[in-house]
N, C-alpha and C. Protein backbone atom coordinates (compact mmCIF):
# COMPACT_ATOMS: atom_id res chain seq x y z
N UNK A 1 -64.17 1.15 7.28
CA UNK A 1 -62.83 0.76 6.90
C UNK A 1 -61.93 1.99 6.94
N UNK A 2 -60.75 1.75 7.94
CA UNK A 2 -59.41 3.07 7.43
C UNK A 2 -58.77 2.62 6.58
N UNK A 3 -58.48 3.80 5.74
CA UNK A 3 -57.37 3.41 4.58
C UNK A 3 -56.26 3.65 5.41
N UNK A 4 -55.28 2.72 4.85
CA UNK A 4 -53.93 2.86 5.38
C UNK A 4 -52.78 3.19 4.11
N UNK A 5 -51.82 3.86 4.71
CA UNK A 5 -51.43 4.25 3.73
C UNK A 5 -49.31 4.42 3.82
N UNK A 6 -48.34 3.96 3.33
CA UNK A 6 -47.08 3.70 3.93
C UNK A 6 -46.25 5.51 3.63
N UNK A 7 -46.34 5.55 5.23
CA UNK A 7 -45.80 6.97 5.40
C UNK A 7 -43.83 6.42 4.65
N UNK A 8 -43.45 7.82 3.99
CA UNK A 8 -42.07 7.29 3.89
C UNK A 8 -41.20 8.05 4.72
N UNK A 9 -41.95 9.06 5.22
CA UNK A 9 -40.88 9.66 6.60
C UNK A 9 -40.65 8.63 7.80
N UNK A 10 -42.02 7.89 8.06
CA UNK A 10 -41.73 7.10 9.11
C UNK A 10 -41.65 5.48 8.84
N UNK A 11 -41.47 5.42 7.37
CA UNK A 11 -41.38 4.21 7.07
C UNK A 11 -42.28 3.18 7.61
N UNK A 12 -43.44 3.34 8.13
CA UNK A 12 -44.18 2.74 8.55
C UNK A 12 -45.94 3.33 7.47
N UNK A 13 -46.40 2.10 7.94
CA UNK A 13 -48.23 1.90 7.21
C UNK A 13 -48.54 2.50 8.33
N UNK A 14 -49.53 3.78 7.96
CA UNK A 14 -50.25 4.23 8.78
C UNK A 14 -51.74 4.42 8.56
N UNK A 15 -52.61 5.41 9.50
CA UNK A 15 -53.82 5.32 9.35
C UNK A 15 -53.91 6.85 8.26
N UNK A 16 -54.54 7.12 7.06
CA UNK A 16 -54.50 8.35 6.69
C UNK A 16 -55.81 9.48 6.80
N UNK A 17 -55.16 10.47 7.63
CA UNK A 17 -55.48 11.56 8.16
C UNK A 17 -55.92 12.80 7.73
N UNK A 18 -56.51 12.58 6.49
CA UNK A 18 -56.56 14.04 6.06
C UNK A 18 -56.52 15.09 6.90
N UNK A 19 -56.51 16.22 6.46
CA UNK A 19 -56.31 17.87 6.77
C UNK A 19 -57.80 17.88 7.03
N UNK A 20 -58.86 18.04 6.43
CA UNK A 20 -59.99 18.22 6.47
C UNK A 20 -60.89 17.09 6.70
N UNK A 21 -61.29 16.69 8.11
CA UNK A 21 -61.54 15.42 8.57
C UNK A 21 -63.04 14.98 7.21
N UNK A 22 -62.72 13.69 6.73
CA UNK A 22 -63.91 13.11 5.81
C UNK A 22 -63.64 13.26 4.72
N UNK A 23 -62.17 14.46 3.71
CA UNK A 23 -61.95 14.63 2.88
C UNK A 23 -60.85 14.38 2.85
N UNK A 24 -60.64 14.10 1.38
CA UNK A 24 -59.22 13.97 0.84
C UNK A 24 -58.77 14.23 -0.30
N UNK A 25 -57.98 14.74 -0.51
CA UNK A 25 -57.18 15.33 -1.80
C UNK A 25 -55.90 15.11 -2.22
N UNK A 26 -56.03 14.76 -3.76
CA UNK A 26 -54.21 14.59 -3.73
C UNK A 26 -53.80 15.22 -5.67
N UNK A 27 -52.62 15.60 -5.47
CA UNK A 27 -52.04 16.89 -6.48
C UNK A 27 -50.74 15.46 -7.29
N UNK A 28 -51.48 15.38 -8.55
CA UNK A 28 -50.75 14.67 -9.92
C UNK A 28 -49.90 15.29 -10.41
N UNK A 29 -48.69 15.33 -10.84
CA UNK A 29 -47.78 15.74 -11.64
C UNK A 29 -48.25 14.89 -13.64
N UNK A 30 -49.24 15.55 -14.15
CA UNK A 30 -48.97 14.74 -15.39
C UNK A 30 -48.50 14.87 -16.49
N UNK A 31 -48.41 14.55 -17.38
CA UNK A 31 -47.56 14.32 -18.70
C UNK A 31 -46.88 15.64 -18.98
N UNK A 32 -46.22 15.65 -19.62
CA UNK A 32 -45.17 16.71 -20.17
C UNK A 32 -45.77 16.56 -21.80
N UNK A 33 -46.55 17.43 -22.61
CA UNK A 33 -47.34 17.25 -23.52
C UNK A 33 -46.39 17.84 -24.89
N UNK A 34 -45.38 16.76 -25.48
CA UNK A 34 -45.31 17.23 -26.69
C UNK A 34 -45.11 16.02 -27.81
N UNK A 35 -45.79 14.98 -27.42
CA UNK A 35 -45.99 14.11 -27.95
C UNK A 35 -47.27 13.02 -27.65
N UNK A 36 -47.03 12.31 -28.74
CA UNK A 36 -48.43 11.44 -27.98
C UNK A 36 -48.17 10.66 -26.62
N UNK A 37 -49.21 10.10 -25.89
CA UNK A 37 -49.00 9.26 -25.37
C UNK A 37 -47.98 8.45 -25.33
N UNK A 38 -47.32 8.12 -23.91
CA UNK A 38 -46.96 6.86 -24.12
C UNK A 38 -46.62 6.19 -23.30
N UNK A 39 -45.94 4.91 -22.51
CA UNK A 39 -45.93 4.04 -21.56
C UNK A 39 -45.81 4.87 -20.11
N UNK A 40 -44.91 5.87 -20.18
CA UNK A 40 -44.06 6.48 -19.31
C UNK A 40 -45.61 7.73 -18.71
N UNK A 41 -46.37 8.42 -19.78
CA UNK A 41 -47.42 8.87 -19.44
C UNK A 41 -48.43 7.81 -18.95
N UNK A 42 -48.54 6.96 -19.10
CA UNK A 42 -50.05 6.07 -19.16
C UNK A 42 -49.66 5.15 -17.47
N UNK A 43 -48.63 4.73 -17.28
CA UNK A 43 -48.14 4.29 -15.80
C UNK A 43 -48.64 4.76 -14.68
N UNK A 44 -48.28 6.31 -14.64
CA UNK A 44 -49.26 7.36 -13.49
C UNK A 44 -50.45 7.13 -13.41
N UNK A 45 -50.94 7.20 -14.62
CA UNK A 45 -52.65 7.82 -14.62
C UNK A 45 -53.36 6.06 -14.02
N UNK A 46 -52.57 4.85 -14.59
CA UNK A 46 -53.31 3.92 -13.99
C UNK A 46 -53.02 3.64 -12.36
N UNK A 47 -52.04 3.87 -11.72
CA UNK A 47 -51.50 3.55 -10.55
C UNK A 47 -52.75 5.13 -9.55
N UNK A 48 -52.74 6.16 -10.01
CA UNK A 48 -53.31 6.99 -9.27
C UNK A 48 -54.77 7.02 -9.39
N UNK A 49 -55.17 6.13 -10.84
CA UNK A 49 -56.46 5.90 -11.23
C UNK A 49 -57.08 4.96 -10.20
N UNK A 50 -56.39 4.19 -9.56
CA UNK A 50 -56.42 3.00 -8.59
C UNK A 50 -56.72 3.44 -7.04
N UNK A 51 -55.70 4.15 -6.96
CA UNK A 51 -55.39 5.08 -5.54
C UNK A 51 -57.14 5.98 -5.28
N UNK A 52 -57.53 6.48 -6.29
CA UNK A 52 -58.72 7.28 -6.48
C UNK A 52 -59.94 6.50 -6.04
N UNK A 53 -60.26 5.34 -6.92
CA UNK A 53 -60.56 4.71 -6.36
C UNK A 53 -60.95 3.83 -5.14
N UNK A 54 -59.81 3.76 -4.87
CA UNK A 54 -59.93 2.95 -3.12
C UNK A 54 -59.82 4.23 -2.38
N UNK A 55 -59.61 5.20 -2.60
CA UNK A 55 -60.25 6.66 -1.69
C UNK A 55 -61.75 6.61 -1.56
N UNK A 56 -62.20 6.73 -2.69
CA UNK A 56 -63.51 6.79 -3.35
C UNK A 56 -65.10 5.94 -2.37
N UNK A 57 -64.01 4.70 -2.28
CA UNK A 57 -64.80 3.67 -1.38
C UNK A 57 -64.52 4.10 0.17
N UNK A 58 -63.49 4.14 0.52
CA UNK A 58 -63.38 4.92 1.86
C UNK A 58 -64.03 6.00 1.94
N UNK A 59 -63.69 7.43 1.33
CA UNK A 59 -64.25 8.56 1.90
C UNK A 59 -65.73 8.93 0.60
N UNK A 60 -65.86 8.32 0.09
CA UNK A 60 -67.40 8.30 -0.87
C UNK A 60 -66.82 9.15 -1.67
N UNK A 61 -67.40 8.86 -3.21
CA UNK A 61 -66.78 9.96 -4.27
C UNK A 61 -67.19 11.38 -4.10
N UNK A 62 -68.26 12.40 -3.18
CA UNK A 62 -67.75 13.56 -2.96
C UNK A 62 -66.64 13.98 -2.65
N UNK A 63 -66.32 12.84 -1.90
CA UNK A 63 -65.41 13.47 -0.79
C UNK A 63 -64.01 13.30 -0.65
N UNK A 64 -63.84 12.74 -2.32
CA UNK A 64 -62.09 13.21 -2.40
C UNK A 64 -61.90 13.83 -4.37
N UNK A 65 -60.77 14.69 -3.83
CA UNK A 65 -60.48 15.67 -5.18
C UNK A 65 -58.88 15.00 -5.57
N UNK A 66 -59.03 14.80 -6.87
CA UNK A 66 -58.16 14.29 -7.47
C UNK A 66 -57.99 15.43 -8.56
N UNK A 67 -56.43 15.78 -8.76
CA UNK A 67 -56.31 16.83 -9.37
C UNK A 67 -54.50 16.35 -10.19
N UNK A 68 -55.20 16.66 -11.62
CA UNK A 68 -53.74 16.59 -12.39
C UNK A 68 -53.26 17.41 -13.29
N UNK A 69 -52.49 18.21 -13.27
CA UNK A 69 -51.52 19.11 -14.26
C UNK A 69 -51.21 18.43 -15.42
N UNK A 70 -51.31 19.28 -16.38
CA UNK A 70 -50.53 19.38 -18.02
C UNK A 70 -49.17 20.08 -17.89
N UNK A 71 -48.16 19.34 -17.97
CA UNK A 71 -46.76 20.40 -18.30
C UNK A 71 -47.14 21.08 -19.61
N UNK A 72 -47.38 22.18 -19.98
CA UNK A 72 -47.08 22.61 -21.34
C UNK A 72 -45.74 23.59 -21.78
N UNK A 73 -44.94 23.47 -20.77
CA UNK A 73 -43.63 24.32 -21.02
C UNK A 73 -42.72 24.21 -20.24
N UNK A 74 -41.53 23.60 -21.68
CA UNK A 74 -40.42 22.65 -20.67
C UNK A 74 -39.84 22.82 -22.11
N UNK A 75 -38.50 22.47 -22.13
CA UNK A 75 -37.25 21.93 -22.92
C UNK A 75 -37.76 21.64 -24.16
N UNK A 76 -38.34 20.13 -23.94
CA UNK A 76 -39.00 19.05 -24.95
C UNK A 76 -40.22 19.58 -25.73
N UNK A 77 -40.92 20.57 -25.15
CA UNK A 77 -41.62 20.85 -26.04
C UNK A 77 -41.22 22.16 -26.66
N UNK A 78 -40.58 23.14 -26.05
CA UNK A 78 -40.07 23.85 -26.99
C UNK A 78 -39.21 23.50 -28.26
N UNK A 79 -38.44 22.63 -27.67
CA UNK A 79 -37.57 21.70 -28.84
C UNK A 79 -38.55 21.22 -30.41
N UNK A 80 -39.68 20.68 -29.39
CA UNK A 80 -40.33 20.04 -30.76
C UNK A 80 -41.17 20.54 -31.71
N UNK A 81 -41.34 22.31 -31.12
CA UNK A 81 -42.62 23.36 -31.70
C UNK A 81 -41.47 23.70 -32.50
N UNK A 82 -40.40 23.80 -32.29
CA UNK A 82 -39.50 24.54 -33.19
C UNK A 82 -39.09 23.80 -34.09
N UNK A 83 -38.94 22.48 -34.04
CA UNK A 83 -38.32 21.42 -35.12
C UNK A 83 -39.82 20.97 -35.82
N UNK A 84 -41.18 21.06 -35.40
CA UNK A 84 -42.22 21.48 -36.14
C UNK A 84 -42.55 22.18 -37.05
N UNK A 85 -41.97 23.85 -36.69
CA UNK A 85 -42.32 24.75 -37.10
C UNK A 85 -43.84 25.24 -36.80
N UNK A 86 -44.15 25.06 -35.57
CA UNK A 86 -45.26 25.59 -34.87
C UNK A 86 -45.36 26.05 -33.71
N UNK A 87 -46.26 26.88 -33.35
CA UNK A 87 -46.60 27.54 -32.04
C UNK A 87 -46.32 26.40 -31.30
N UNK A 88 -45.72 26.96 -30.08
CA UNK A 88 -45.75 25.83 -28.45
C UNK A 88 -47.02 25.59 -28.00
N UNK A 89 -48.26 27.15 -28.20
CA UNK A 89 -49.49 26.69 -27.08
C UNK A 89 -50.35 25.69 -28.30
N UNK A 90 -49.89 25.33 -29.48
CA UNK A 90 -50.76 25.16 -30.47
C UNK A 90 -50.39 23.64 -30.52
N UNK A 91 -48.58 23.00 -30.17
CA UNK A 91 -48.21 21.62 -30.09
C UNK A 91 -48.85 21.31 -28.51
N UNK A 92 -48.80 21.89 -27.48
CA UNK A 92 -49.56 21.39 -26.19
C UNK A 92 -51.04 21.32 -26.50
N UNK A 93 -51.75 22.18 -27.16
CA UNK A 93 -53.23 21.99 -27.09
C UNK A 93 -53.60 20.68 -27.64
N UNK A 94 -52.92 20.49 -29.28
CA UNK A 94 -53.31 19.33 -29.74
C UNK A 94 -52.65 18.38 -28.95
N UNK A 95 -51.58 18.06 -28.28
CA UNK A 95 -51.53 16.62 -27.42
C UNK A 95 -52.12 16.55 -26.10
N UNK A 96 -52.42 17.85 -25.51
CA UNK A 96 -53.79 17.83 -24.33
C UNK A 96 -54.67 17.12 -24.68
N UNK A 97 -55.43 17.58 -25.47
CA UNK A 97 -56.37 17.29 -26.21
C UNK A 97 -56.63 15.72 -26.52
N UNK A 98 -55.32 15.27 -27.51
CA UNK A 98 -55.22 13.62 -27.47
C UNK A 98 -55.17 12.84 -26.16
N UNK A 99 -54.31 13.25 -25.33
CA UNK A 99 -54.20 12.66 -24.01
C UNK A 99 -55.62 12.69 -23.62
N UNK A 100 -56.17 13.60 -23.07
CA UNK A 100 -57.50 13.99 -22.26
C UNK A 100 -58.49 13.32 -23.03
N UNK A 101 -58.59 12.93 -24.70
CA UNK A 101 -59.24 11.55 -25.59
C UNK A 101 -58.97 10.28 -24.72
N UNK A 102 -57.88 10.01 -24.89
CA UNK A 102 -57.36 8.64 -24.36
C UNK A 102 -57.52 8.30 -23.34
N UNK A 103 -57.78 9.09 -22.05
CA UNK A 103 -58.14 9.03 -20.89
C UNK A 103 -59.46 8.71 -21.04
N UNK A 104 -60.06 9.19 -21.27
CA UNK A 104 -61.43 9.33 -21.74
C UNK A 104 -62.09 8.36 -22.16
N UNK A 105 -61.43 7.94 -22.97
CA UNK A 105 -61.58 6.91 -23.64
C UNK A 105 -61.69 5.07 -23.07
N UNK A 106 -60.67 4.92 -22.03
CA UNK A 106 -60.68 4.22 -21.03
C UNK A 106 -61.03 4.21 -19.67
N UNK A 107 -61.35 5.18 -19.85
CA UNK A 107 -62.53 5.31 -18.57
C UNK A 107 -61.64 5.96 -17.31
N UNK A 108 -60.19 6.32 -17.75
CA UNK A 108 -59.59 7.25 -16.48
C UNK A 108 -60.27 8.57 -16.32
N UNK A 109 -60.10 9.12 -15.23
CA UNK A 109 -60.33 10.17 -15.01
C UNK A 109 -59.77 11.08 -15.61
């Protein structure tokens, strides 16, 4: 089976090609960590949780890398370490931490 996949440069479904023929990889932007969870975090992780998946069956689970970032420094969380009264790396660790539970917890990656 090829996965197909809708290019938006060419506006067309195409066949997808990795860089490294048999592998595939793809780079998550995730949560911005200064609060718990919530709809706006949990949306991504199921839509790319999906995507992983139907890679998974195409190119076999060696053979694709799924990779997602923690924002821990931005606006919002400086805002909220300070209206805390706590360290920034100390409000990102504990909602890493919860997030990377919750994931966990439901069986996302």
């Amino acid at each position: 089976m090829t996965f197909h996949a809708y290019n938006t440069l060419t506006r067309q479904k195409e066949p997808l090609e990795p860089i490294e023929p048999g592998k595939v990889g793809f780079y998550v932007c995730g949560p911005t960590v200064y609060d718990l969870i919530h709809l706006g975090n949990a949306r991504p992780l199921v839509v790319f949780d999906v995507l992983f998946r139907l890679l998974n069956l195409d190119f076999g689970e060696r053979n694709v890398k799924y990779v997602r970032n923690i924002t821990d420094v931005e606006d919002k969380i400086n805002a909220a370490a300070k209206e805390r009264g706590i360290a920034i790396s100390d409000l990102t660790a504990d909602h890493d931490r919860a997030f990377s539970r919750g994931c966990r917890s439901t069986g996302l990656p």
